[in-house]
N, C-alpha and C. Protein backbone atom coordinates (compact mmCIF):
# COMPACT_ATOMS: atom_id res chain seq x y z
N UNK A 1 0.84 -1.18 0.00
CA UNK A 1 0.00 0.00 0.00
C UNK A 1 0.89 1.24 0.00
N UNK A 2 0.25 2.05 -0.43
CA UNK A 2 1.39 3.34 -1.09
C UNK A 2 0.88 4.58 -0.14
N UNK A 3 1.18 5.30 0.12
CA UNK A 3 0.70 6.35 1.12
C UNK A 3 1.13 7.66 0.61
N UNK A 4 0.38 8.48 0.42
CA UNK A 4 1.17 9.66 -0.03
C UNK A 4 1.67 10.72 1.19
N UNK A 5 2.98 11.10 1.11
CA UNK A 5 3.63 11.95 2.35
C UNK A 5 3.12 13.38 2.28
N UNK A 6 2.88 13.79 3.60
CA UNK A 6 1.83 15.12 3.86
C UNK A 6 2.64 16.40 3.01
N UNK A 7 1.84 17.41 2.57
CA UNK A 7 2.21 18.21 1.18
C UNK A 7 3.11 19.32 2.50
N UNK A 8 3.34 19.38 3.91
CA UNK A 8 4.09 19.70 4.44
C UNK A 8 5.67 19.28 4.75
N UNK A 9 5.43 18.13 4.06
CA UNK A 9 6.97 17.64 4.42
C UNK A 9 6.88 16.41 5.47
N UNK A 10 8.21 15.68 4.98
CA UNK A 10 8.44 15.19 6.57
C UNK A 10 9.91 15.07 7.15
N UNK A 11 9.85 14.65 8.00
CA UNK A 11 11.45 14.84 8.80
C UNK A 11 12.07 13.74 8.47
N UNK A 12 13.03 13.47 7.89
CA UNK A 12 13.88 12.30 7.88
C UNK A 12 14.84 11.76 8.73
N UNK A 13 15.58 10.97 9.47
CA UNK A 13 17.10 10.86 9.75
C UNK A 13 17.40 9.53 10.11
N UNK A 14 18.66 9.87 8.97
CA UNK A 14 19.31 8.47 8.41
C UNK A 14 20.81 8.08 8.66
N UNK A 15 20.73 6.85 9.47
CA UNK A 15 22.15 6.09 10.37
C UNK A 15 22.98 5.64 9.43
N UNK A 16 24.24 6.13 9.29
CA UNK A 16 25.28 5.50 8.62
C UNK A 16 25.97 4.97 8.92
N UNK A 17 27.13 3.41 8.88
CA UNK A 17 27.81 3.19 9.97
C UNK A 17 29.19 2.77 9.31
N UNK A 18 30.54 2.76 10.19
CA UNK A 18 31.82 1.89 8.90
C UNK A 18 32.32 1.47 9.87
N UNK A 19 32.93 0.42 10.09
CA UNK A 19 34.12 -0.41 11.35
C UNK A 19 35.24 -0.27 10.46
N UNK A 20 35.90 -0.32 11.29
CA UNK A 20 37.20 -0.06 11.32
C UNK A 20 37.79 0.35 9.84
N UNK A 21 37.81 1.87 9.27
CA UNK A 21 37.88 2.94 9.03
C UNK A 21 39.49 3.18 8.58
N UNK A 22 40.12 3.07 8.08
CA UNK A 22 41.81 3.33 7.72
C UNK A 22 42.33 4.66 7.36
N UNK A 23 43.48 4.96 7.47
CA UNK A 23 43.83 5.81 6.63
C UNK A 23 43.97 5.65 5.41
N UNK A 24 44.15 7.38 4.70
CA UNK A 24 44.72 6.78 3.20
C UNK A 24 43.31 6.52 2.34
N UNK A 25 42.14 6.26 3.22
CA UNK A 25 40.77 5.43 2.37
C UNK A 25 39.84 6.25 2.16
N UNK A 26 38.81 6.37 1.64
CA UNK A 26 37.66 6.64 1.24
C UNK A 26 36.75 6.07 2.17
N UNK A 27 35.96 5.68 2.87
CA UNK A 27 35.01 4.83 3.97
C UNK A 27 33.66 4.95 3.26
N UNK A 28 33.22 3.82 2.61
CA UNK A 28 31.76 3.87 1.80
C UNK A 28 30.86 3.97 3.17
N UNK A 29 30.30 4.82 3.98
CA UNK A 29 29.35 4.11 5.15
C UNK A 29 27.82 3.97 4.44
N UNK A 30 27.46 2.36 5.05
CA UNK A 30 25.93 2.05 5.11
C UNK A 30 25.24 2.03 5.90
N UNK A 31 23.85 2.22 6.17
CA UNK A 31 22.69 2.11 6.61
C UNK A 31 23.14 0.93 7.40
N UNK A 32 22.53 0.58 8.93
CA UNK A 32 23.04 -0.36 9.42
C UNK A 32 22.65 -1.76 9.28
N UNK A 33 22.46 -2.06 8.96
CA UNK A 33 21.45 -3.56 8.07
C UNK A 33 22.34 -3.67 6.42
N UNK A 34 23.04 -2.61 6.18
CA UNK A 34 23.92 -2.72 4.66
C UNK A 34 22.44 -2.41 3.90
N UNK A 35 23.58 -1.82 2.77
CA UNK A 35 22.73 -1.49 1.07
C UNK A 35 23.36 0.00 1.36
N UNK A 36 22.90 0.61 0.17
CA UNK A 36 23.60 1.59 -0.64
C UNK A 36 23.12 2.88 -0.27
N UNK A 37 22.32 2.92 0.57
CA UNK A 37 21.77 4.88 1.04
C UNK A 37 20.42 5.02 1.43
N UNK A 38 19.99 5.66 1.03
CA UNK A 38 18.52 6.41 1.05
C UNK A 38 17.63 6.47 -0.26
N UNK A 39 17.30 5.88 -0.50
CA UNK A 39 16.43 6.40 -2.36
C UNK A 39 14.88 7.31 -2.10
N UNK A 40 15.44 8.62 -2.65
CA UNK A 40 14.27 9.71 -2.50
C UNK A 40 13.52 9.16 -3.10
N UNK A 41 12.12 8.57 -2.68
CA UNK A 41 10.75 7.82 -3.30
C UNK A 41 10.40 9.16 -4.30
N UNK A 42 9.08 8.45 -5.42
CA UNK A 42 8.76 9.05 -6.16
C UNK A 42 8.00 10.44 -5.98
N UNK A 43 8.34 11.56 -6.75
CA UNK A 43 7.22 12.51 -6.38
C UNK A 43 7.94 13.24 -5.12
N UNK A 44 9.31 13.31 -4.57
CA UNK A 44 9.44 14.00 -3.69
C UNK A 44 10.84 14.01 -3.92
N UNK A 45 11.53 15.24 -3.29
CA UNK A 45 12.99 15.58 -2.84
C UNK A 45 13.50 15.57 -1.75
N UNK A 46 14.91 15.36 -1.48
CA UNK A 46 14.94 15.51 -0.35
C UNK A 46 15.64 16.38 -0.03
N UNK A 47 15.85 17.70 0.91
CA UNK A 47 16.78 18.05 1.54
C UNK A 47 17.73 18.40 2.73
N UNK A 48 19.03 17.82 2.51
CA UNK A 48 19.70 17.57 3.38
C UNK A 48 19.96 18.51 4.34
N UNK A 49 19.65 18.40 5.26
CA UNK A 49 19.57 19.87 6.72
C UNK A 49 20.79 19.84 7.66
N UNK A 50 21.21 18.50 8.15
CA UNK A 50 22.32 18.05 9.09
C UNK A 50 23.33 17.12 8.87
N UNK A 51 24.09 17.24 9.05
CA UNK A 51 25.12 15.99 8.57
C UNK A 51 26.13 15.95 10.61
N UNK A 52 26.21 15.02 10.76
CA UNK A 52 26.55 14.78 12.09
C UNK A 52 27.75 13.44 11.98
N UNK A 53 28.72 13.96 12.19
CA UNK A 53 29.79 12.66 12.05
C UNK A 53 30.78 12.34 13.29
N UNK A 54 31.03 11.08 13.68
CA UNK A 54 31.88 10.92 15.00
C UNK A 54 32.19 9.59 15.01
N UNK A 55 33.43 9.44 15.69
CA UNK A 55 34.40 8.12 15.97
C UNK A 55 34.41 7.72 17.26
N UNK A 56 34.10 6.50 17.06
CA UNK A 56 34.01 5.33 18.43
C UNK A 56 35.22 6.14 19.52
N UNK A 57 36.40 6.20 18.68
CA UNK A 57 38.15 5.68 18.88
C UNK A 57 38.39 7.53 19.30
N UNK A 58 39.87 7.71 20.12
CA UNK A 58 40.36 9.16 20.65
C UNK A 58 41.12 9.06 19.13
N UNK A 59 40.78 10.29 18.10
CA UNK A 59 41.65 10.38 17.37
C UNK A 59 42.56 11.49 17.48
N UNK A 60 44.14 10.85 17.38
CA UNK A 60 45.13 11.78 18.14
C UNK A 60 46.20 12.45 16.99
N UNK A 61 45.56 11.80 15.71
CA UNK A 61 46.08 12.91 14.88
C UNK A 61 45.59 12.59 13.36
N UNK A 62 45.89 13.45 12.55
CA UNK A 62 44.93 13.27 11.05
C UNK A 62 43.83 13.73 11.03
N UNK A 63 43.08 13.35 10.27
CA UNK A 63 41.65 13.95 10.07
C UNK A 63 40.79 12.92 9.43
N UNK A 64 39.28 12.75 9.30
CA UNK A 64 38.33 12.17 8.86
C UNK A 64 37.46 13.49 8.44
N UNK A 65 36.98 13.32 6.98
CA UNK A 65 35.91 14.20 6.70
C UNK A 65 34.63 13.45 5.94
N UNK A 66 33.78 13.71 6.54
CA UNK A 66 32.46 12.95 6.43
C UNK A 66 31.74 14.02 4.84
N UNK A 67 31.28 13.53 4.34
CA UNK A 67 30.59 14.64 2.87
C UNK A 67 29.16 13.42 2.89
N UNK A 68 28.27 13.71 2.31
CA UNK A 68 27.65 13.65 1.35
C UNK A 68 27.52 13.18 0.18
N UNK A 69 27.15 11.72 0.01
CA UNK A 69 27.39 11.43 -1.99
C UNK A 69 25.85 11.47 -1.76
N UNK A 70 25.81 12.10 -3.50
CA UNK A 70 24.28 11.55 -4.60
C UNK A 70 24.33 10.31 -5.76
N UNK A 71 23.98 9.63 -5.94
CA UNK A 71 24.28 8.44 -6.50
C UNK A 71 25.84 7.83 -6.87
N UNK A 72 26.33 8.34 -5.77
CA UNK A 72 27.82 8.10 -5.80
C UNK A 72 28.71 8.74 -5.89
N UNK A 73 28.48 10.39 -6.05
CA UNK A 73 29.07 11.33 -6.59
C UNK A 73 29.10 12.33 -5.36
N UNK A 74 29.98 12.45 -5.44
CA UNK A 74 30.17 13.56 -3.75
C UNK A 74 29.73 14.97 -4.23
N UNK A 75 28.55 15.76 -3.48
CA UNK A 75 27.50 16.53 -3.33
C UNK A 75 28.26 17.56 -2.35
N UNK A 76 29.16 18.34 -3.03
CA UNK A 76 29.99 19.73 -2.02
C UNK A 76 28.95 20.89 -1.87
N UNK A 77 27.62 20.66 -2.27
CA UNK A 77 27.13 21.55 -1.47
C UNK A 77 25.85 21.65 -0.85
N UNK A 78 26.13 20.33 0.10
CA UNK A 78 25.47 19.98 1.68
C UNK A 78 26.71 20.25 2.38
N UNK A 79 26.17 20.15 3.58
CA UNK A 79 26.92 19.92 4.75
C UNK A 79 28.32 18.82 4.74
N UNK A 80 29.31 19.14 5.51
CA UNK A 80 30.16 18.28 5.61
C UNK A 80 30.73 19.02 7.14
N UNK A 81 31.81 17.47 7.61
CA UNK A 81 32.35 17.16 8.90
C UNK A 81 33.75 16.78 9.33
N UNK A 82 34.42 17.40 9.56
CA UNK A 82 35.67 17.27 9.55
C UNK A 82 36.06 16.85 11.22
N UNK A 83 36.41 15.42 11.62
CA UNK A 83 37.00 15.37 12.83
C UNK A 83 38.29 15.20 12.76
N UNK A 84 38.87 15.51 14.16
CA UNK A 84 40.49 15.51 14.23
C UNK A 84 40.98 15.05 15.65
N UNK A 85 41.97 15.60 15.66
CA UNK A 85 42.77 15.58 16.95
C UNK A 85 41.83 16.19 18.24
N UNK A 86 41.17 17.10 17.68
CA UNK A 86 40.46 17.81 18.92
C UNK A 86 39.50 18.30 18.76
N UNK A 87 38.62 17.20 17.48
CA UNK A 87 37.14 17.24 17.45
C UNK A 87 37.09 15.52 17.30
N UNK A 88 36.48 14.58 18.15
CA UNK A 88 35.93 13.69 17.92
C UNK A 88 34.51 13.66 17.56
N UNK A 89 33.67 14.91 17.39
CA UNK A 89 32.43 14.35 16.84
C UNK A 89 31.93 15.87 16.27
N UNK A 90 31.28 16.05 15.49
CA UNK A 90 31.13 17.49 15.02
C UNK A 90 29.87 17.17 13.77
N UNK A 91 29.25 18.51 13.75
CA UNK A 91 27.75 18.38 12.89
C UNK A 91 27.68 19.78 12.49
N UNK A 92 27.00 19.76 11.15
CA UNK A 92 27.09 20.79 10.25
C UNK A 92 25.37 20.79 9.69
N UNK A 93 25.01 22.56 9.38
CA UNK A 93 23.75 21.94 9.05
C UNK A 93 23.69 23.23 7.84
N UNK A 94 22.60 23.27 7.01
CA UNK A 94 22.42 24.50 5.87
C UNK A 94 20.86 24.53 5.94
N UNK A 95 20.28 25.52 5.07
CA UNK A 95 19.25 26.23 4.82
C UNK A 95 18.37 24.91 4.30
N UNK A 96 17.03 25.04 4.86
CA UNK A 96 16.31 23.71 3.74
C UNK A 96 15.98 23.58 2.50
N UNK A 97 16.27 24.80 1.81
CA UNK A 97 15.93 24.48 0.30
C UNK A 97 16.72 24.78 0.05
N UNK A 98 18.46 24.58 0.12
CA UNK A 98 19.49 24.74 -0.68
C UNK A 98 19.63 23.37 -1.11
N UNK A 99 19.53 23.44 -2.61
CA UNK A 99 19.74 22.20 -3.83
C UNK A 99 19.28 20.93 -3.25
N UNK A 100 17.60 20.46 -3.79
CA UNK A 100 17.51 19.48 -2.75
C UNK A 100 17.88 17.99 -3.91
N UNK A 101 17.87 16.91 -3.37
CA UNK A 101 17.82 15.41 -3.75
C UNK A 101 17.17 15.47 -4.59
N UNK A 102 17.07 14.71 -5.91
CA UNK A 102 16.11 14.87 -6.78
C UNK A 102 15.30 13.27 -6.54
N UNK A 103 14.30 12.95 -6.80
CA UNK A 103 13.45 11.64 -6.45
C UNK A 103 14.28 10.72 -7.49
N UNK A 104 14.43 9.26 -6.85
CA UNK A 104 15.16 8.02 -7.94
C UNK A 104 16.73 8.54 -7.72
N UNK A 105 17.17 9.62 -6.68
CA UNK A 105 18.44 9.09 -6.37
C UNK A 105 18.87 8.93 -5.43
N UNK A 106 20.15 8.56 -4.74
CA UNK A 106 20.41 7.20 -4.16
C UNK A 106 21.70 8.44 -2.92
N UNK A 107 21.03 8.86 -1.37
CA UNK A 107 22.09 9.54 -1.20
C UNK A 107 22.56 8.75 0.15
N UNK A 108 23.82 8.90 0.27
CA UNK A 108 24.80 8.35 1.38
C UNK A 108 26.07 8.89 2.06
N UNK A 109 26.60 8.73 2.74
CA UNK A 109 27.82 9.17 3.05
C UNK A 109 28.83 8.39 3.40
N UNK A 110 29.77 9.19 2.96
CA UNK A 110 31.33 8.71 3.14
C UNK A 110 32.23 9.09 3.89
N UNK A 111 33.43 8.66 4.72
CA UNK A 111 34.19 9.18 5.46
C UNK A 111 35.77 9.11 4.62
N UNK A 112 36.19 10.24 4.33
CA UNK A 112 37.66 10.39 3.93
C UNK A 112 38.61 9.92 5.18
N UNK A 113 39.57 9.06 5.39
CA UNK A 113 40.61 9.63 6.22
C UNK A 113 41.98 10.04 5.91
N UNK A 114 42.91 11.13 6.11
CA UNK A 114 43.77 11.28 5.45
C UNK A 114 44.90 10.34 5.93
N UNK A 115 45.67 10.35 5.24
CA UNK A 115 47.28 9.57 5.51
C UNK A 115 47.83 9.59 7.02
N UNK A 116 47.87 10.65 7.48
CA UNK A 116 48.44 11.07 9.26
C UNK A 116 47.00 10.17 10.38
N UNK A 117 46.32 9.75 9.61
CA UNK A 117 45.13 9.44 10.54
C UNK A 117 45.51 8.16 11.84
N UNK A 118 45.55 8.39 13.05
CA UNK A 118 45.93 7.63 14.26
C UNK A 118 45.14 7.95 15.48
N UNK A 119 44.34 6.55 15.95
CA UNK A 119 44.62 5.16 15.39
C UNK A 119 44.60 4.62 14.10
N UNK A 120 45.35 3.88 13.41
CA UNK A 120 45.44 3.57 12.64
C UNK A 120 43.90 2.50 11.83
N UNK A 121 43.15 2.37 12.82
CA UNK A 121 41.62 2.29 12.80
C UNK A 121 40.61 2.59 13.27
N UNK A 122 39.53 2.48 13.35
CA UNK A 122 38.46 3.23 14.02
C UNK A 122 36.79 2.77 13.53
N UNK A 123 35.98 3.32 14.10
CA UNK A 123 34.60 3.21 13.64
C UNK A 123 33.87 4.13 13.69
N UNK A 124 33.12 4.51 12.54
CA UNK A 124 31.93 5.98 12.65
C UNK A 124 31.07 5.39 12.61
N UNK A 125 30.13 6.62 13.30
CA UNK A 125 28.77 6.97 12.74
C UNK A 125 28.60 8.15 12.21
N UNK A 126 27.44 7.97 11.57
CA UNK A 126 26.77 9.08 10.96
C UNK A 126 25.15 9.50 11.04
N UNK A 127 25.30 10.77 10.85
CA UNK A 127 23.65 11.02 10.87
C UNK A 127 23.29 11.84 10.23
N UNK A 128 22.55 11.58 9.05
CA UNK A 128 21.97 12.61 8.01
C UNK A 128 20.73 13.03 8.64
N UNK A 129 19.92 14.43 8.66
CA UNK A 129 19.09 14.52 9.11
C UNK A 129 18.14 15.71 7.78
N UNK A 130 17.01 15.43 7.10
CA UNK A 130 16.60 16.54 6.37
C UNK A 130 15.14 16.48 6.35
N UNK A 131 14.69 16.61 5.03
CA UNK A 131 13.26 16.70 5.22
C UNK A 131 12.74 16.12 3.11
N UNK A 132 12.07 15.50 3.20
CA UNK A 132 11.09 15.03 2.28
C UNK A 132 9.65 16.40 2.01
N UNK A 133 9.99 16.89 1.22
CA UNK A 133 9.05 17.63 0.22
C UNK A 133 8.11 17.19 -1.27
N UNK A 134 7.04 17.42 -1.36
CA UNK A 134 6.74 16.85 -2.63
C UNK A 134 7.61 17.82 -3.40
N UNK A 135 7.92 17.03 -4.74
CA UNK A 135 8.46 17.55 -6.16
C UNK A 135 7.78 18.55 -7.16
């Protein structure tokens, strides 16, 4: 049964997760059950409001930056999260109708870590938080 979502919107927020996290890598994070993101259902957009990123682990040097992909393609203008040495958890948020999701694509996030990154592993989460509009 199909339900149509109220012509006000609704609130979304979506868990991302990666174990043990390297330097040097790219970190695909999934939904915790696995698969590939979020797919904006038909007839609606989504836009991304919060992006919230943080590590299990004390990271004591390097960096992790959390972004935003749209069907795989990193989306520089949502929110993004940069932790370090002396941010283990940090959240970023923008305006609600700046450039939303278009319906039938596929959004997720990723964690960069750079080369200096120690511990040499780790685990995130993530938390996308936005809102579903009709199209």
């Amino acid at each position: 049964m199909t339900t149509k979502l109220p012509s006000e919107g609704v609130d979304v927020t979506l868990n991302y997760i990666f174990q043990d996290a390297v330097a040097s890598a790219t970190n695909i994070m999934t939904p915790p059950g696995g698969g590939a993101g979020f797919k904006v259902p038909s007839g609606y957009k989504f836009h991304p409001v919060c992006l919230h990123g943080e590590s299990d682990t004390d990271l004591t040097a390097g960096t992790i930056t959390f972004k935003i992909f749209v069907d795989g393609v990193v989306a520089n203008a949502y929110p993004s999260v940069v932790l370090s040495d002396t941010v283990q958890a940090a959240s970023s948020t923008q305006e609600l109708h700046t450039e939303p999701v278009n319906q039938g694509s596929v959004v997720s996030v990723r964690a960069t870590a750079n080369s200096g990154l120690t511990p040499s592993t780790c685990s995130l989460d993530a938390i996308l938080v936005g809102v579903l509009l009709p199209a």
